[in-house]
N, C-alpha and C. Protein backbone atom coordinates (compact mmCIF):
# COMPACT_ATOMS: atom_id res chain seq x y z
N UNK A 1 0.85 -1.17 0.00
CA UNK A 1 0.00 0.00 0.00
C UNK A 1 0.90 1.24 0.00
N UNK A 2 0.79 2.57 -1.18
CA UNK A 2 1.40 3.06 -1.08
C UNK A 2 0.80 4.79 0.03
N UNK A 3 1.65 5.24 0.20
CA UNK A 3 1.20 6.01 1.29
C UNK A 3 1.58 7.65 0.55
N UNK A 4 1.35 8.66 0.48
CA UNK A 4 1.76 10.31 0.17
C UNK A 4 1.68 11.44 1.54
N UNK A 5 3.24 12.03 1.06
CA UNK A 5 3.16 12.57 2.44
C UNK A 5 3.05 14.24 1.99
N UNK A 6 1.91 14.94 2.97
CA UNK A 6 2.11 16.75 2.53
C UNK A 6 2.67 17.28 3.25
N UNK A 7 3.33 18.75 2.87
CA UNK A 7 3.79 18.76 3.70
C UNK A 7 3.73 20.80 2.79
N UNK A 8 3.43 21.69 3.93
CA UNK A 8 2.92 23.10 3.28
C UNK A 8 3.48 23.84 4.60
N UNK A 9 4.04 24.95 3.71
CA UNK A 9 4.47 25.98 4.52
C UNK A 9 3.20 26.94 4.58
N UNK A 10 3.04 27.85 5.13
CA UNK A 10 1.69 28.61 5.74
C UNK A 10 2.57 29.45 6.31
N UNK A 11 2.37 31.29 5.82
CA UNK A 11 2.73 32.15 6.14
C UNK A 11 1.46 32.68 7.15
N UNK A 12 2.51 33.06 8.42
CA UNK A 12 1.75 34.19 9.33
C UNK A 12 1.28 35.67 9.42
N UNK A 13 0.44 36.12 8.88
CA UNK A 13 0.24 37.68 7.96
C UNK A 13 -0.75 38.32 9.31
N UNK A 14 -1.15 39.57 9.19
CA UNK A 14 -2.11 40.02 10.08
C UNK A 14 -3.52 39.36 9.42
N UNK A 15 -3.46 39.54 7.91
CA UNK A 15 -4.93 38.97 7.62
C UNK A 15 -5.19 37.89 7.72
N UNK A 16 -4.17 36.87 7.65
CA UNK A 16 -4.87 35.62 8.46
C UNK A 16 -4.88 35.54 9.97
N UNK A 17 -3.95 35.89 10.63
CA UNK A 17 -4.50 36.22 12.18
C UNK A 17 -5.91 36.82 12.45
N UNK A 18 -6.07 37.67 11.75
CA UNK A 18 -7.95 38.04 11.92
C UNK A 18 -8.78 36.67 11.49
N UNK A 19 -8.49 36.21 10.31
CA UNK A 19 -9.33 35.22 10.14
C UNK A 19 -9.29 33.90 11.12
N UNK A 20 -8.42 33.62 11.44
CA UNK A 20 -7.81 32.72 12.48
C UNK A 20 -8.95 32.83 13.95
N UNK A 21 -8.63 34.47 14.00
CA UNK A 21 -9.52 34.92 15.52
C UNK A 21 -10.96 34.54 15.23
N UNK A 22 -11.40 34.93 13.84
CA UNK A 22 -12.62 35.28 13.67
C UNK A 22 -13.35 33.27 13.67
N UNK A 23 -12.70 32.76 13.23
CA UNK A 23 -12.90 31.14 13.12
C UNK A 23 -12.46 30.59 14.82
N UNK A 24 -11.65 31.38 15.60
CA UNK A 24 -11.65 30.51 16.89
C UNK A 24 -13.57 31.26 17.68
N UNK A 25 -13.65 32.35 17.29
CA UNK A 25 -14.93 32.64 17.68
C UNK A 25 -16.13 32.48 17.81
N UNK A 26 -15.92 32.08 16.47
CA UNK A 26 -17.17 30.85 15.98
C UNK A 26 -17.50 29.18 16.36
N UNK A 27 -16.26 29.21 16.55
CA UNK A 27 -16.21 27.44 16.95
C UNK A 27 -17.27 27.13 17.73
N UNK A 28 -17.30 26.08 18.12
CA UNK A 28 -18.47 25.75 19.09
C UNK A 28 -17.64 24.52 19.74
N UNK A 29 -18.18 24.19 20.85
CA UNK A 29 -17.70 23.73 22.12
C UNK A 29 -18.29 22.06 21.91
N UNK A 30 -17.76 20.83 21.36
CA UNK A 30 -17.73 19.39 21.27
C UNK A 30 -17.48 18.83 22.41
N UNK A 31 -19.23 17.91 22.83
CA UNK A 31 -18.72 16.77 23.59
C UNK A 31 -18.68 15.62 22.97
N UNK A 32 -17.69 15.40 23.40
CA UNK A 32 -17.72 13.63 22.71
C UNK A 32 -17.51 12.64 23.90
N UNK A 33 -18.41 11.52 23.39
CA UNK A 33 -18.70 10.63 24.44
C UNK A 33 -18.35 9.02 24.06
N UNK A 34 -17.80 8.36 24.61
CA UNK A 34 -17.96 6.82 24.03
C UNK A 34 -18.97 6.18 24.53
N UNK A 35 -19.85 5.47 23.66
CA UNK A 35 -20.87 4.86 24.75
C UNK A 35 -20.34 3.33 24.46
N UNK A 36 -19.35 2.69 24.54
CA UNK A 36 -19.04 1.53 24.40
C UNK A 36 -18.38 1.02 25.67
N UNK A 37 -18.17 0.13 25.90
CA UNK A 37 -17.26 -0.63 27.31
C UNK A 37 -15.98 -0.60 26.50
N UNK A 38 -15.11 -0.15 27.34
CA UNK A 38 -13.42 0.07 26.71
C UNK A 38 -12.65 -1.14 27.64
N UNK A 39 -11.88 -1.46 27.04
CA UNK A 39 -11.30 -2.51 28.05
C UNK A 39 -9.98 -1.91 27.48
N UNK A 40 -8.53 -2.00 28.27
CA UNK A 40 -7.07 -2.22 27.87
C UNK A 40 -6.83 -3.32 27.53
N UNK A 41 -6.15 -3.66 26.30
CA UNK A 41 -5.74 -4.75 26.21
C UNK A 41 -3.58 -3.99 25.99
N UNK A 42 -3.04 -5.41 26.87
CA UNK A 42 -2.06 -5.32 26.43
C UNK A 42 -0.83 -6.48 26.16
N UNK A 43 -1.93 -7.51 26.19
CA UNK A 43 -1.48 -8.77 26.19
C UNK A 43 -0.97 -8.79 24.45
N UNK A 44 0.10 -9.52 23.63
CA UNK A 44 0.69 -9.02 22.55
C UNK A 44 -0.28 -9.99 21.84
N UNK A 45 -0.09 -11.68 22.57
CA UNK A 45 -1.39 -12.11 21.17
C UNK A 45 -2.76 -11.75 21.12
N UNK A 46 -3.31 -11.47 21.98
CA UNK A 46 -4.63 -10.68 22.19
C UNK A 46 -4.36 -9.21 21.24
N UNK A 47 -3.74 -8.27 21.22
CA UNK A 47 -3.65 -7.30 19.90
C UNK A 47 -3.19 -8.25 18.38
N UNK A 48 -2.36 -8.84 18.32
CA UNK A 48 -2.25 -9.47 17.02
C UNK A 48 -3.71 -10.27 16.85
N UNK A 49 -4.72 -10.78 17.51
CA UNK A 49 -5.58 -11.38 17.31
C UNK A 49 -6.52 -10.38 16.85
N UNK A 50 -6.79 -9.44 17.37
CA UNK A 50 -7.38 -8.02 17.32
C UNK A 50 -7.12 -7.58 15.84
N UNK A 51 -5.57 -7.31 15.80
CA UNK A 51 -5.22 -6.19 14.14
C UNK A 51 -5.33 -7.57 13.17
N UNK A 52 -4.94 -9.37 13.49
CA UNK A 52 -5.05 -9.44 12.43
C UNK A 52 -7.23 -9.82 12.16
N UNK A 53 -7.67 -9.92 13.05
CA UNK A 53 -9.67 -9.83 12.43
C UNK A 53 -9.84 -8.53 11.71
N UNK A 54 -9.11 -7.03 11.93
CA UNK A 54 -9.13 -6.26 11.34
C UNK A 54 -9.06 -5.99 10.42
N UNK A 55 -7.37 -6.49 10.01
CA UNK A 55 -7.17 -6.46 8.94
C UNK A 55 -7.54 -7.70 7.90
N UNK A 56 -8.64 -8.38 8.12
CA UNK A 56 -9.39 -9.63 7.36
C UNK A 56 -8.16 -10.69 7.32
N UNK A 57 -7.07 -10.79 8.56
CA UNK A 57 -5.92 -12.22 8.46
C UNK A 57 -6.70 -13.49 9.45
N UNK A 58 -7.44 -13.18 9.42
CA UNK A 58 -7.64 -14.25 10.64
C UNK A 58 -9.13 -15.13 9.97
């Protein structure tokens, strides 16, 4: 699988600092919630069992 990497320089000007302000102003305030049971796993074949059902190896 091949992968592409970007990679952009972005100058700091006053007119994008206004726009910058004007977009943190607007934002709005995200809750995010999991409604699932989380467990840790850190047992190594228990994750390989995990990534490979994921990735359709198993």
């Amino acid at each position: 699988m091949a992968t592409k990497s970007f990679q952009a320089d972005f100058k700091f000007n006053s007119k994008s600092s206004v726009k910058l302000l004007e977009a943190i102003e607007k934002s709005k305030k995200v809750d995010h919630r999991i409604d699932k049971k989380v467990k840790n796993v850190r047992d190594k074949d228990t994750i390989n069992s995990i990534m490979g059902s994921f990735l359709g190896k198993q």
